[in-house]
C-alpha atoms as a PDB file:
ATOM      1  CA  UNK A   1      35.130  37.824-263.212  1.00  0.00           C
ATOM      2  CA  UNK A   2      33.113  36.058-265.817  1.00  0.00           C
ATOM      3  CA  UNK A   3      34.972  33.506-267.628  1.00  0.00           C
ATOM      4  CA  UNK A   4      32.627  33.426-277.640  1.00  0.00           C
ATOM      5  CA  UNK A   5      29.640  27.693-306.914  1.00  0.00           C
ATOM      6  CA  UNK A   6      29.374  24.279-305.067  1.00  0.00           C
ATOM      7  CA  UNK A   7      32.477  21.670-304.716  1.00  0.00           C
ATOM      8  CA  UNK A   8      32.768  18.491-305.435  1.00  0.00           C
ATOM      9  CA  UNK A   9      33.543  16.583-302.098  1.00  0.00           C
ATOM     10  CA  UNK A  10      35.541  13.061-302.778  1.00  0.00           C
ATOM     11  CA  UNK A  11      35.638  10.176-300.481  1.00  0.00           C
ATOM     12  CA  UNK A  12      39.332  10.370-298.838  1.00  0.00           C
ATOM     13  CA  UNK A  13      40.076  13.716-300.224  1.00  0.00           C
ATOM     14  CA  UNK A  14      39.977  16.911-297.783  1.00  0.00           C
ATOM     15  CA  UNK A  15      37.035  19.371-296.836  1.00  0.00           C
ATOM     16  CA  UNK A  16      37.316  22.457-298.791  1.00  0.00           C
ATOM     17  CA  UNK A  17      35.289  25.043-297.781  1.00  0.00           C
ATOM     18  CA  UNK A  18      34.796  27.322-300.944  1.00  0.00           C
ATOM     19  CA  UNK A  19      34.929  26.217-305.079  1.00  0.00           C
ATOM     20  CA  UNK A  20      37.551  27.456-306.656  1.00  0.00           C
ATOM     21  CA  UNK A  21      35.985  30.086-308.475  1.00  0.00           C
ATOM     22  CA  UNK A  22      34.340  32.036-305.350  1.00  0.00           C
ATOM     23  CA  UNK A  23      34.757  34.979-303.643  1.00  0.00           C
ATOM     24  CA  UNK A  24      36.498  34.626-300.236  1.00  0.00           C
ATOM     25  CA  UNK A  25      38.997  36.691-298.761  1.00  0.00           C
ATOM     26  CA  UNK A  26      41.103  36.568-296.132  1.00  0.00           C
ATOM     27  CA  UNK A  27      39.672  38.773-293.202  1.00  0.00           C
ATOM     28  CA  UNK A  28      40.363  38.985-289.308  1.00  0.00           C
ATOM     29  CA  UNK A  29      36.312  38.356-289.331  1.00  0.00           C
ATOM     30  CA  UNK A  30      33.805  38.840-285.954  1.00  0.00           C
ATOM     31  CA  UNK A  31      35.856  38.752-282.492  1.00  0.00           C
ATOM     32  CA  UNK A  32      33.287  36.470-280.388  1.00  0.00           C
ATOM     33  CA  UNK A  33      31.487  34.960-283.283  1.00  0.00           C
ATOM     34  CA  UNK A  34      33.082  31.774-284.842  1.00  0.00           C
ATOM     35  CA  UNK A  35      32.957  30.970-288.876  1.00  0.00           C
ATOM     36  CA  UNK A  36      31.467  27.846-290.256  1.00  0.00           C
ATOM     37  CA  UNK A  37      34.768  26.921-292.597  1.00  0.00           C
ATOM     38  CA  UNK A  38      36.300  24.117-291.565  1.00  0.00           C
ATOM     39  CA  UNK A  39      40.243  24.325-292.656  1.00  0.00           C
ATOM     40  CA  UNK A  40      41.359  21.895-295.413  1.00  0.00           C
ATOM     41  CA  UNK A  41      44.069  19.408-294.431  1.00  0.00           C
ATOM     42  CA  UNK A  42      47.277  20.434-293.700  1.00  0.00           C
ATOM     43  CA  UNK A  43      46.172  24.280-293.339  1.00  0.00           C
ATOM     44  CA  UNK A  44      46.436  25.963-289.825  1.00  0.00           C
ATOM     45  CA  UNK A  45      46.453  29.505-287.814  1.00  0.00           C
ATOM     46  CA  UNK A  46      47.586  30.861-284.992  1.00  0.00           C
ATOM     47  CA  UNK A  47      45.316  33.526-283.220  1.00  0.00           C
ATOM     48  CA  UNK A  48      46.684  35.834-280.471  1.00  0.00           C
ATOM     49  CA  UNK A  49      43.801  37.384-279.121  1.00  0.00           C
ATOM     50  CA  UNK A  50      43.611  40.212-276.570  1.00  0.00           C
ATOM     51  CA  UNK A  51      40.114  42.074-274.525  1.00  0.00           C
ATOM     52  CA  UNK A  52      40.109  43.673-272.384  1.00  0.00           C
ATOM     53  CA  UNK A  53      36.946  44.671-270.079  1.00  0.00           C
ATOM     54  CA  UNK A  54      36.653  46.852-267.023  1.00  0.00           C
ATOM     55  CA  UNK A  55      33.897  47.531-264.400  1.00  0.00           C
ATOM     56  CA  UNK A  56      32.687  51.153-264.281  1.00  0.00           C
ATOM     57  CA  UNK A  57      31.135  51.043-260.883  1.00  0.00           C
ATOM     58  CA  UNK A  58      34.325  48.775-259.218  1.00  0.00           C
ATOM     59  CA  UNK A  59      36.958  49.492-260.407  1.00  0.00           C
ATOM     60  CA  UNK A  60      38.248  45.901-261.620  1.00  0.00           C
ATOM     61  CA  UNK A  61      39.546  45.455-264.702  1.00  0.00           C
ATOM     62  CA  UNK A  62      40.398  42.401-266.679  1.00  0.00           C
ATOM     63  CA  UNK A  63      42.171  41.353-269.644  1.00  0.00           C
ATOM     64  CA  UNK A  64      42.014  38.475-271.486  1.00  0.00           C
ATOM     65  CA  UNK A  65      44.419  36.477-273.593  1.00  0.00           C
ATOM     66  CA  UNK A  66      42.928  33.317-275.584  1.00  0.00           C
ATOM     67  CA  UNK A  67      45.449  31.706-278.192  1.00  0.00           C
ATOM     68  CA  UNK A  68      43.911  30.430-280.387  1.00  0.00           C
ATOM     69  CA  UNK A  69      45.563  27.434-282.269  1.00  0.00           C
ATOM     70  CA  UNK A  70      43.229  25.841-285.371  1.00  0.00           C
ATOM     71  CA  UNK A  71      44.257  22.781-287.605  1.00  0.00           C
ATOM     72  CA  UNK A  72      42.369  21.395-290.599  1.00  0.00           C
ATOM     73  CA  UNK A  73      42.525  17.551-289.890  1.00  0.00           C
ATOM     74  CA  UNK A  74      40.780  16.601-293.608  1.00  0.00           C
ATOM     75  CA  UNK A  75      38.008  14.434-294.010  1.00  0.00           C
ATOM     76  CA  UNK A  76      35.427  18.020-292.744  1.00  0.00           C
ATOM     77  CA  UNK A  77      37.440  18.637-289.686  1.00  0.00           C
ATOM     78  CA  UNK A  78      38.864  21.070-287.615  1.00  0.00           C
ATOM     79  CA  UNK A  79      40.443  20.889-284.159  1.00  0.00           C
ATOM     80  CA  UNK A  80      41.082  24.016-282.345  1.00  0.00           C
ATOM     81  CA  UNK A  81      42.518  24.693-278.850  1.00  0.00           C
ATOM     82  CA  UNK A  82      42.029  27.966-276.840  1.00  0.00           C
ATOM     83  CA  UNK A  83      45.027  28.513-274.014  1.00  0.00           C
ATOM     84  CA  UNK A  84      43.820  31.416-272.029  1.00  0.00           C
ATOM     85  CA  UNK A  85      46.373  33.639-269.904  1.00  0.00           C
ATOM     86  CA  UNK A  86      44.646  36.678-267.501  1.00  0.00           C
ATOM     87  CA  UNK A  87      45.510  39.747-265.895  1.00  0.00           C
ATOM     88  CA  UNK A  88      43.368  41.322-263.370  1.00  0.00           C
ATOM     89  CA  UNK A  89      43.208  44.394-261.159  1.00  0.00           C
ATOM     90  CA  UNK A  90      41.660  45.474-258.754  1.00  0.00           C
ATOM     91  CA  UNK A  91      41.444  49.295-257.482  1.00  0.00           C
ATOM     92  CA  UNK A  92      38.881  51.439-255.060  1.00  0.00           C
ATOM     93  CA  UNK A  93      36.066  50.827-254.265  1.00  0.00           C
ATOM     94  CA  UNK A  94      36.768  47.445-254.570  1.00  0.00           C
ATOM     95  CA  UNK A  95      40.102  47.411-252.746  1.00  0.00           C
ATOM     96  CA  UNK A  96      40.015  49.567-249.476  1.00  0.00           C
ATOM     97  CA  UNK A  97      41.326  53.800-250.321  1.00  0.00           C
ATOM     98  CA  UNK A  98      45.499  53.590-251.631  1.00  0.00           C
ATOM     99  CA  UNK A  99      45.290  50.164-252.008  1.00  0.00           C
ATOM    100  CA  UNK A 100      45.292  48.265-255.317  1.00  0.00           C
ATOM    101  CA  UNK A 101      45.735  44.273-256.631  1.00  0.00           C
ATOM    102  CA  UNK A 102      47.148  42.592-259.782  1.00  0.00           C
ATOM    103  CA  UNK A 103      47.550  39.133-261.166  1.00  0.00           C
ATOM    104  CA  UNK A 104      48.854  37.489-263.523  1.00  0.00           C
ATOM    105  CA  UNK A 105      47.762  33.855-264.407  1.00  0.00           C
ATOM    106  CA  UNK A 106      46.424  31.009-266.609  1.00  0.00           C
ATOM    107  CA  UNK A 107      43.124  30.590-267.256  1.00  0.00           C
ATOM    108  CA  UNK A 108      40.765  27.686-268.097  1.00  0.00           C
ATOM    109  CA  UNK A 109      41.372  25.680-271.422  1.00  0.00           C
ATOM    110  CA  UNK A 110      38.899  24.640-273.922  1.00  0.00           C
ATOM    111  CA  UNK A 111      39.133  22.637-276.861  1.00  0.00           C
ATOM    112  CA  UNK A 112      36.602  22.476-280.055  1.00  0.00           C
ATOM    113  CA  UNK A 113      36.090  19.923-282.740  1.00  0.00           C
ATOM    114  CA  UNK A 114      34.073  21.391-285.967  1.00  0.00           C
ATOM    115  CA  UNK A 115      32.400  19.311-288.681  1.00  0.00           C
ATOM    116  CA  UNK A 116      31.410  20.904-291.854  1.00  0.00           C
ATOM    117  CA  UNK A 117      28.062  19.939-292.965  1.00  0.00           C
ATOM    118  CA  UNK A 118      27.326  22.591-295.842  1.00  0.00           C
ATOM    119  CA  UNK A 119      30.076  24.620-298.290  1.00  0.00           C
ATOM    120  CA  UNK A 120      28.847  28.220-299.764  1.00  0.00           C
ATOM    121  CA  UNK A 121      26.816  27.280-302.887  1.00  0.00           C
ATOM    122  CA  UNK A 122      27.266  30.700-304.002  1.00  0.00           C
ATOM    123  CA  UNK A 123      29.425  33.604-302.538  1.00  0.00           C
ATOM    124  CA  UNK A 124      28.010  35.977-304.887  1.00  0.00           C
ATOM    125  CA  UNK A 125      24.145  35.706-303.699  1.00  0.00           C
ATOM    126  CA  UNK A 126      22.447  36.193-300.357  1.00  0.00           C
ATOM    127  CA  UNK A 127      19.870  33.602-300.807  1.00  0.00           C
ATOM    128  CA  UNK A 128      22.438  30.328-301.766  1.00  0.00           C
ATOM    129  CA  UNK A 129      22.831  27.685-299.090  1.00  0.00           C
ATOM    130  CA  UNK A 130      25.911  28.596-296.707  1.00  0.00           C
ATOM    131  CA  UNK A 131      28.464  27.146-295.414  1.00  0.00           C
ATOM    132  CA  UNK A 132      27.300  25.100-291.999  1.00  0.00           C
ATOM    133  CA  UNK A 133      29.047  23.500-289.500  1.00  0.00           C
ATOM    134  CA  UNK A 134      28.428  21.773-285.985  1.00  0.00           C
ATOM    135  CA  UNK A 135      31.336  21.455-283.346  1.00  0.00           C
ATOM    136  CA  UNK A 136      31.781  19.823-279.268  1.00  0.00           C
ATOM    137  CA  UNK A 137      32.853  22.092-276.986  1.00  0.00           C
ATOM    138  CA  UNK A 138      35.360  20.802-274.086  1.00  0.00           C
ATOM    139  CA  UNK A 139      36.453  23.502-271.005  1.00  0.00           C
ATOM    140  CA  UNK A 140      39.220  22.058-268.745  1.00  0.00           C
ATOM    141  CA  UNK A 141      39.048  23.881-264.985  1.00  0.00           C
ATOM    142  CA  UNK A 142      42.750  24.839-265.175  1.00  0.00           C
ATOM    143  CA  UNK A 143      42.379  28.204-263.930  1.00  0.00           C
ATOM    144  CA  UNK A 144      43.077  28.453-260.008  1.00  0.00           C
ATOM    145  CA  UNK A 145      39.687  29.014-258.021  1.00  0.00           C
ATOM    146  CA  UNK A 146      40.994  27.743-254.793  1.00  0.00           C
ATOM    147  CA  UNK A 147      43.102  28.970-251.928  1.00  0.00           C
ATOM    148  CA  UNK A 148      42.477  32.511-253.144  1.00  0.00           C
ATOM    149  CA  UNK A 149      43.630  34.794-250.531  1.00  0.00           C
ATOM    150  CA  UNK A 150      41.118  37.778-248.595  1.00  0.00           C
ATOM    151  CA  UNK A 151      44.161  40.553-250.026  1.00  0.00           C
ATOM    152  CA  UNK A 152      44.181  39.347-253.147  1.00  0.00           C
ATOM    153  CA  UNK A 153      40.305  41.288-254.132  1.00  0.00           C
ATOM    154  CA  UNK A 154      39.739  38.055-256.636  1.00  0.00           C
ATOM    155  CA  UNK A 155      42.774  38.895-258.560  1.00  0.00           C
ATOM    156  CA  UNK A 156      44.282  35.508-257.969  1.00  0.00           C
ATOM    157  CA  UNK A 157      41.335  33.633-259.564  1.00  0.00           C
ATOM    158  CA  UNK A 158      40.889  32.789-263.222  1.00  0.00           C
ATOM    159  CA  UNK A 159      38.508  30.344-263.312  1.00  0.00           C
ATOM    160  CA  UNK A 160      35.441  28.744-262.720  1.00  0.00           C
ATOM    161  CA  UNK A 161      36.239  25.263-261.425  1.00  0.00           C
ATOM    162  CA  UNK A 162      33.903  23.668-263.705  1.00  0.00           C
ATOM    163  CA  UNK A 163      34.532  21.005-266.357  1.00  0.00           C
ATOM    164  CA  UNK A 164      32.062  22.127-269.167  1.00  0.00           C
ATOM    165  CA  UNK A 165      30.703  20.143-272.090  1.00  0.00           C
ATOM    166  CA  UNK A 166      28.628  21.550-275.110  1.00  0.00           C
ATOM    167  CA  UNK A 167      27.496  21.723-278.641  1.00  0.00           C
ATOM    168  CA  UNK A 168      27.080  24.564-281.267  1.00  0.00           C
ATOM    169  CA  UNK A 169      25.771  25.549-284.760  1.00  0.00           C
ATOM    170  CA  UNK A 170      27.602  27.928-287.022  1.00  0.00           C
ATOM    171  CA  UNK A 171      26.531  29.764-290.015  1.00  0.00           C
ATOM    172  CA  UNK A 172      28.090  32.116-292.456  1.00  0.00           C
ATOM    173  CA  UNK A 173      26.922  33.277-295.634  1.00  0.00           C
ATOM    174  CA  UNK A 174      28.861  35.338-298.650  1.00  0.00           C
ATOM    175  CA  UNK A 175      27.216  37.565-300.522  1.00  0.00           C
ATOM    176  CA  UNK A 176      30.082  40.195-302.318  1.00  0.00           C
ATOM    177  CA  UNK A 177      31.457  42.209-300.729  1.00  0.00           C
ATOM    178  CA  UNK A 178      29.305  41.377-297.590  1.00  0.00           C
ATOM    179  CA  UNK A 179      29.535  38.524-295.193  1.00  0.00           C
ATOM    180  CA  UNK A 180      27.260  37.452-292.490  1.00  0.00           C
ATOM    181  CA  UNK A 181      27.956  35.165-289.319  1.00  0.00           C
ATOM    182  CA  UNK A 182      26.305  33.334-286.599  1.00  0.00           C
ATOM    183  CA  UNK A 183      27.012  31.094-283.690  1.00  0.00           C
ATOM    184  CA  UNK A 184      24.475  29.296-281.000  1.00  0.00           C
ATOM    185  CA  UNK A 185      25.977  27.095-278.719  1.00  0.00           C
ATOM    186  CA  UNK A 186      24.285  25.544-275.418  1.00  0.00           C
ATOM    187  CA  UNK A 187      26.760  24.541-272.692  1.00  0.00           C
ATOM    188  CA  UNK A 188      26.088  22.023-269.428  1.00  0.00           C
ATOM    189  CA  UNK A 189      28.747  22.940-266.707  1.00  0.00           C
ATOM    190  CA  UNK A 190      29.605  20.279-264.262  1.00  0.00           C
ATOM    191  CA  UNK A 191      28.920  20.925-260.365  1.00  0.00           C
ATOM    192  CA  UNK A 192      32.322  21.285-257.970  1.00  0.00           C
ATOM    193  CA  UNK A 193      33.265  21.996-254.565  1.00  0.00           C
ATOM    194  CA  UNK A 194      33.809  26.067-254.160  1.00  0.00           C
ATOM    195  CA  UNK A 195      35.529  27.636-251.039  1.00  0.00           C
ATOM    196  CA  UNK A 196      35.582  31.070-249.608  1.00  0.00           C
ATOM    197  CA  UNK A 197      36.377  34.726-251.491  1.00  0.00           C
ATOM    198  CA  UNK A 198      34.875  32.185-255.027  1.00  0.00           C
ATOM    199  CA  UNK A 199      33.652  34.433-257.482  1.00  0.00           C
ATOM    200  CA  UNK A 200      30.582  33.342-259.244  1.00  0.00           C
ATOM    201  CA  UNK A 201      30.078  33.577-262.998  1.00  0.00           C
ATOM    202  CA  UNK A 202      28.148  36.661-262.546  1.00  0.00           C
ATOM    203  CA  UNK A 203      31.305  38.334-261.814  1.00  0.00           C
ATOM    204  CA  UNK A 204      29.235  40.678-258.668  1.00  0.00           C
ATOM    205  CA  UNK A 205      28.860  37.773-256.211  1.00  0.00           C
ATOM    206  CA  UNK A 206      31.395  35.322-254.249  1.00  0.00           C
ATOM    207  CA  UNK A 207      30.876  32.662-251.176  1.00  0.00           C
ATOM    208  CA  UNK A 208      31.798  34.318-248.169  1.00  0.00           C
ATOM    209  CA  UNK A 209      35.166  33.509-246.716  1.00  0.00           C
ATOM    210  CA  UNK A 210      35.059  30.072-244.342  1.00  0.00           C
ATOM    211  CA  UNK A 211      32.551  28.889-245.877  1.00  0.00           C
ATOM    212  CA  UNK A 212      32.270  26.303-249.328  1.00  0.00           C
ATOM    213  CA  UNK A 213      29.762  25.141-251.857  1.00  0.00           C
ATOM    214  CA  UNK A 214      28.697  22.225-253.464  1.00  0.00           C
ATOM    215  CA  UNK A 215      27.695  24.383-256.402  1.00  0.00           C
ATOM    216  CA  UNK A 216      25.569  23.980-259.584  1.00  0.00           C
ATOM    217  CA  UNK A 217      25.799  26.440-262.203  1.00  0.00           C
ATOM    218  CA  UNK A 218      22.703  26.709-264.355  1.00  0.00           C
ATOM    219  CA  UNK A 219      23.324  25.783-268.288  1.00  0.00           C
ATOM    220  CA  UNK A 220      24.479  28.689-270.182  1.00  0.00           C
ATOM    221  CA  UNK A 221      24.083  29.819-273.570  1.00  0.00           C
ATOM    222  CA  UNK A 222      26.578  31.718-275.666  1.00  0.00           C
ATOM    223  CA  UNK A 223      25.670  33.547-278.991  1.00  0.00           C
ATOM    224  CA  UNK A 224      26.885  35.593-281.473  1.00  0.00           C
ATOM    225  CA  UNK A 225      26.223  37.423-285.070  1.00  0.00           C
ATOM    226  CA  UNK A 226      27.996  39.545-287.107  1.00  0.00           C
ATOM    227  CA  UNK A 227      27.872  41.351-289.897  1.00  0.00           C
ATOM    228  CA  UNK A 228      31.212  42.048-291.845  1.00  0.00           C
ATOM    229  CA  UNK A 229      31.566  44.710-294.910  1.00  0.00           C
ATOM    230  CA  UNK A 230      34.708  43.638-297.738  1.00  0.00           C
ATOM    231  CA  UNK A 231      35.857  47.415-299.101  1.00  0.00           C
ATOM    232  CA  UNK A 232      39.264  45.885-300.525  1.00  0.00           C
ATOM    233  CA  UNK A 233      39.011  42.123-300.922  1.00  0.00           C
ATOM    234  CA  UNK A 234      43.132  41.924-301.889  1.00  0.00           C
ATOM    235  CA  UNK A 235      43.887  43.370-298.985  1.00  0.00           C
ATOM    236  CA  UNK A 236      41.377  42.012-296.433  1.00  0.00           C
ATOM    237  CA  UNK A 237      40.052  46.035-295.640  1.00  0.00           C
ATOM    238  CA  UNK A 238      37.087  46.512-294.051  1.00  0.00           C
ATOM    239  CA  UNK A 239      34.404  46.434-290.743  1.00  0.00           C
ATOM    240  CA  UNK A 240      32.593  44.338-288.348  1.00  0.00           C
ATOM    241  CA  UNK A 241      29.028  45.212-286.908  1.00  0.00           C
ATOM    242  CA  UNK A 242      28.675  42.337-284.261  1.00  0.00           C
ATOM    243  CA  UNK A 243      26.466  41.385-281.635  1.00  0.00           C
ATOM    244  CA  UNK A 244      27.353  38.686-278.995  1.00  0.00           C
ATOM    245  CA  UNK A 245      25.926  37.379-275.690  1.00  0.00           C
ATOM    246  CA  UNK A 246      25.366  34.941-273.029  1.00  0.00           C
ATOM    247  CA  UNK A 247      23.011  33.954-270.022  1.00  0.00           C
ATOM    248  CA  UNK A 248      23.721  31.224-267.627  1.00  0.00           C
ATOM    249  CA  UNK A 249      20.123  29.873-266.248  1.00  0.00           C
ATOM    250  CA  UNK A 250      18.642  29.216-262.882  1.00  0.00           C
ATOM    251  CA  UNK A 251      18.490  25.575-263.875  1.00  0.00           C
ATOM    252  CA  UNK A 252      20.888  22.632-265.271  1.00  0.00           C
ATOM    253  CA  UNK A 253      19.722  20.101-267.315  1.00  0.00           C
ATOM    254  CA  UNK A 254      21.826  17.149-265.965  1.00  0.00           C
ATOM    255  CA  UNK A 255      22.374  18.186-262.761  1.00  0.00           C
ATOM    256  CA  UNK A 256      18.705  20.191-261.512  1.00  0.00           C
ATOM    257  CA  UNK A 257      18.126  23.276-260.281  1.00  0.00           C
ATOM    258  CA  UNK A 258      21.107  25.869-260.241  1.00  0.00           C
ATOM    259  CA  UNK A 259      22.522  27.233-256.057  1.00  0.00           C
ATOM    260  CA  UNK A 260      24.674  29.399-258.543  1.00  0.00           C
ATOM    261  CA  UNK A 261      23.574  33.109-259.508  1.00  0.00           C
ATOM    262  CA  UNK A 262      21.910  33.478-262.743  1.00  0.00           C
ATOM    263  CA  UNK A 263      22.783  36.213-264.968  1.00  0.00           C
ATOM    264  CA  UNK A 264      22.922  37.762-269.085  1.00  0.00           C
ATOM    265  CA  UNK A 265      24.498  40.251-271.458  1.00  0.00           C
ATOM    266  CA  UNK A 266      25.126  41.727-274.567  1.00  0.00           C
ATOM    267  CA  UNK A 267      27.889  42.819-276.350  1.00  0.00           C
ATOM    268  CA  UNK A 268      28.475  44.943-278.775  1.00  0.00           C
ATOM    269  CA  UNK A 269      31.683  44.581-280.841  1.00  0.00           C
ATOM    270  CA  UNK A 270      32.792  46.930-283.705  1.00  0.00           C
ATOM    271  CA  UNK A 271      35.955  46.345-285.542  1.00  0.00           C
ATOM    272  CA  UNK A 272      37.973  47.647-288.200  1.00  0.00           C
ATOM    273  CA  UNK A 273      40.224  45.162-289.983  1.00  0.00           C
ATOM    274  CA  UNK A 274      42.930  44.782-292.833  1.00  0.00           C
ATOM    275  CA  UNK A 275      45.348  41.755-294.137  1.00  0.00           C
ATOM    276  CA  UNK A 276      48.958  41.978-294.906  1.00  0.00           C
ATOM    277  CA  UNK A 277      51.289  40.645-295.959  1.00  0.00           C
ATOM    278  CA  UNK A 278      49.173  38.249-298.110  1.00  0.00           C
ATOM    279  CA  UNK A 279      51.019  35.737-299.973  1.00  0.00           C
ATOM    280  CA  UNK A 280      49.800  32.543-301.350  1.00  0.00           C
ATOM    281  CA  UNK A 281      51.288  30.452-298.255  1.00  0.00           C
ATOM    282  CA  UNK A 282      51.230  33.340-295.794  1.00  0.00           C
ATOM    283  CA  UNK A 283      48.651  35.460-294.461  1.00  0.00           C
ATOM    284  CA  UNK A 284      48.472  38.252-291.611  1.00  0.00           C
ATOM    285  CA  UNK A 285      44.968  39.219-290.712  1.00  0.00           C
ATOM    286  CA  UNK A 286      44.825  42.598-287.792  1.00  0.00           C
ATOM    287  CA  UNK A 287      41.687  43.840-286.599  1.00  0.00           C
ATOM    288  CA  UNK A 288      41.013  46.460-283.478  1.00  0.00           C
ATOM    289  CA  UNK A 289      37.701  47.045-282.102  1.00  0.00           C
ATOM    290  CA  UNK A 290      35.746  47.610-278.837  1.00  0.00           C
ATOM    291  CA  UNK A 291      33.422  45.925-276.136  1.00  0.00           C
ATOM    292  CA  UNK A 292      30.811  48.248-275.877  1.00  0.00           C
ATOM    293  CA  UNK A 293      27.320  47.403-272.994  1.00  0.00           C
ATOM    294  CA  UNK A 294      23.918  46.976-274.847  1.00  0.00           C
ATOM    295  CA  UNK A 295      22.589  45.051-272.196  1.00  0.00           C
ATOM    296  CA  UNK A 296      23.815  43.519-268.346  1.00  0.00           C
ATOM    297  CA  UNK A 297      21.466  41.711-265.954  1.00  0.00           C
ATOM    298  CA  UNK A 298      23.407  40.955-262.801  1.00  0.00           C
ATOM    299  CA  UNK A 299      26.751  41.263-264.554  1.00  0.00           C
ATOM    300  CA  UNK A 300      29.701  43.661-264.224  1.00  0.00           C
ATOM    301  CA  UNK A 301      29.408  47.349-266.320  1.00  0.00           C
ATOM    302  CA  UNK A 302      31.999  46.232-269.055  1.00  0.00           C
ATOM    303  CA  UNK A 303      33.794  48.441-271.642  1.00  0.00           C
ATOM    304  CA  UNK A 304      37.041  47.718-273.067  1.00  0.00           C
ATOM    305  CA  UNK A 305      39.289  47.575-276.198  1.00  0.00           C
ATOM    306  CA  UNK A 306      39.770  44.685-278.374  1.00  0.00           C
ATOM    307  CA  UNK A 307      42.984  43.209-280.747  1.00  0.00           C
ATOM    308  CA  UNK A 308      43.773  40.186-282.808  1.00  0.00           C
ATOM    309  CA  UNK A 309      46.687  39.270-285.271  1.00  0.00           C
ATOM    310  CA  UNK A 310      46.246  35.926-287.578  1.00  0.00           C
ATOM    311  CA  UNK A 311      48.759  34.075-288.605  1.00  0.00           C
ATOM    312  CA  UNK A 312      47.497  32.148-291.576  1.00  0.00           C
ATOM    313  CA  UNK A 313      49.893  28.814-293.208  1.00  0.00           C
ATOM    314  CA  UNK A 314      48.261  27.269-296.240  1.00  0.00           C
ATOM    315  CA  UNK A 315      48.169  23.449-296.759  1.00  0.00           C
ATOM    316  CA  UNK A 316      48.806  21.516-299.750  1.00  0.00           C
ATOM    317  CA  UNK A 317      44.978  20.601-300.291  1.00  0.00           C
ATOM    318  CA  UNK A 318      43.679  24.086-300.026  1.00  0.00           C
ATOM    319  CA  UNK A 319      43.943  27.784-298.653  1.00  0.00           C
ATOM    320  CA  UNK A 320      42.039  30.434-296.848  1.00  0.00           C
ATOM    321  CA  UNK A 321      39.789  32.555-299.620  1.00  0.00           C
ATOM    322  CA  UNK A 322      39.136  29.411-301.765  1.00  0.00           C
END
């Protein structure tokens, strides 16, 4: 299965991403797209997140669990840390008639550090400068991929086995009551040593059982945009349109050309949304929503439901909407 009015800045003082003065509410946002606000210093939120997606033409079904944890560190940063817990099944045609698989397990950990270069000049008007932020982008291989059992049907594995380093942009820009978002980010995965019933990235192919692989996966890109519509800004109501995707390459750039499948998609993702309760220390953000196919080259016929709670705790230097 395959694995998203200006501020014055002081020397010493924390990154705040909006002036005082601005519009900026607190919303559950884009699912797959990340936001270009770095949290002030002392602010942080915790982010169950739950998607599920399931193969039309197998029968396989997975859901995923990232938690997100973020903390604003001051001085324009933001360290966030993504545990990931799976379940998958597996039912005819890809286990044999009356038979069926399930698994339960962790999957592989990533870590991101943001910078914020830019804040919203203007949250009123389209054409201000937005807010912009760069960010590293760490994945740990501690998902099992090895000693996966022939009965099992590749419910046992829940990751990739690579150790994967990359860098992205992000972009969002206010303009009341609308919002828009956008994320590019180009990752290098490491080569490691695969073993039999391996599923590729592709999520459609594995190495045979008995036999292993030195393997390469090709560099991968991951995007996403969204755009998000404020009805009720007290209360956080209102919608997502978002579009998200990736495509790993037939080629790495460190490590030369690819032995690992290549393969692309896009996602559509829309979402519904609301905040409560909303206090000045406290926030809940909810949004529900969907995984819906636009477009699948050598990847698994996903559709599936989405959900994510926020739990928002405001810092001394600053708060979520400022």
């Amino acid at each position: 299965m395959a694995f998203a009015a200006t501020a014055t800045i002081l020397i010493n003082r924390p990154f705040k991403a909006h002036a005082l003065e601005s519009w900026g509410p607190a919303t559950s946002g884009p699912n797959f797209t990340g936001t270009a606000e770095v949290e002030p210093a002392g602010s942080w939120y915790f982010e169950p997140w739950f998607y599920g997606y399931h193969d039309l033409r197998y029968g396989t079904w997975e859901l995923a669990m990232p938690q997100r944890l973020a903390i604003g560190l001051g001085y324009h940063l933001e360290l966030d840390a993504y545990p990931n817990f799976i379940l998958n099944t597996a039912q005819p045609p890809t286990t044999p008639p009356g038979k069926s698989a399930a698994h339960l397990g962790v999957g592989n950990l990533h870590f991101e550090l943001k910078y914020g270069l830019t804040n919203d000049a203007d949250t009123y008007h389209l054409w201000a400068l937005p807010s912009l932020s760069i960010k590293t982008i760490t994945w740990i291989p501690t998902g099992n991929y090895q000693h996966l059992s022939p009965s099992a049907y590749n419910t046992d594995q829940f990751g990739n086995g690579t150790w994967n380093q990359g860098v992205g942009l992000l972009v969002r820009k206010r303009f009341k009551p609308f919002e828009l978002y956008g994320e590019f980010d180009e990752i290098v995965q490491f080569p490691t040593e695969v073993h039999g019933g391996y599923q590729f990235n592709n999520g459609l192919t594995q190495v045979p059982f008995g036999q292993s692989l030195h393997m390469t996966d090709g560099n991968l890109l991951y995007w996403g945009l969204a755009f998000e519509h404020v009805i009720n800004s007290e209360y956080g109501l209102g919608y997502v349109l978002e579009f998200t995707g990736q495509s790993q390459s037939r080629d790495s750039l460190f490590f030369g050309r690819a032995n690992a499948p290549a393969w692309s998609y896009v996602w559509a993702s829309p979402t519904i949304e609301f905040t409560w309760p909303n206090t000045a220390t406290f926030q809940t953000t909810w949004g529900l929503g969907a995984v819906l196919p636009v477009y699948e080259w050598d990847f698994p016929q996903t559709i599936g439901p989405i959900f994510t709670v926020t739990f928002y705790f405001n810092g001394t230097y600053g708060r979520r909407g400022e």
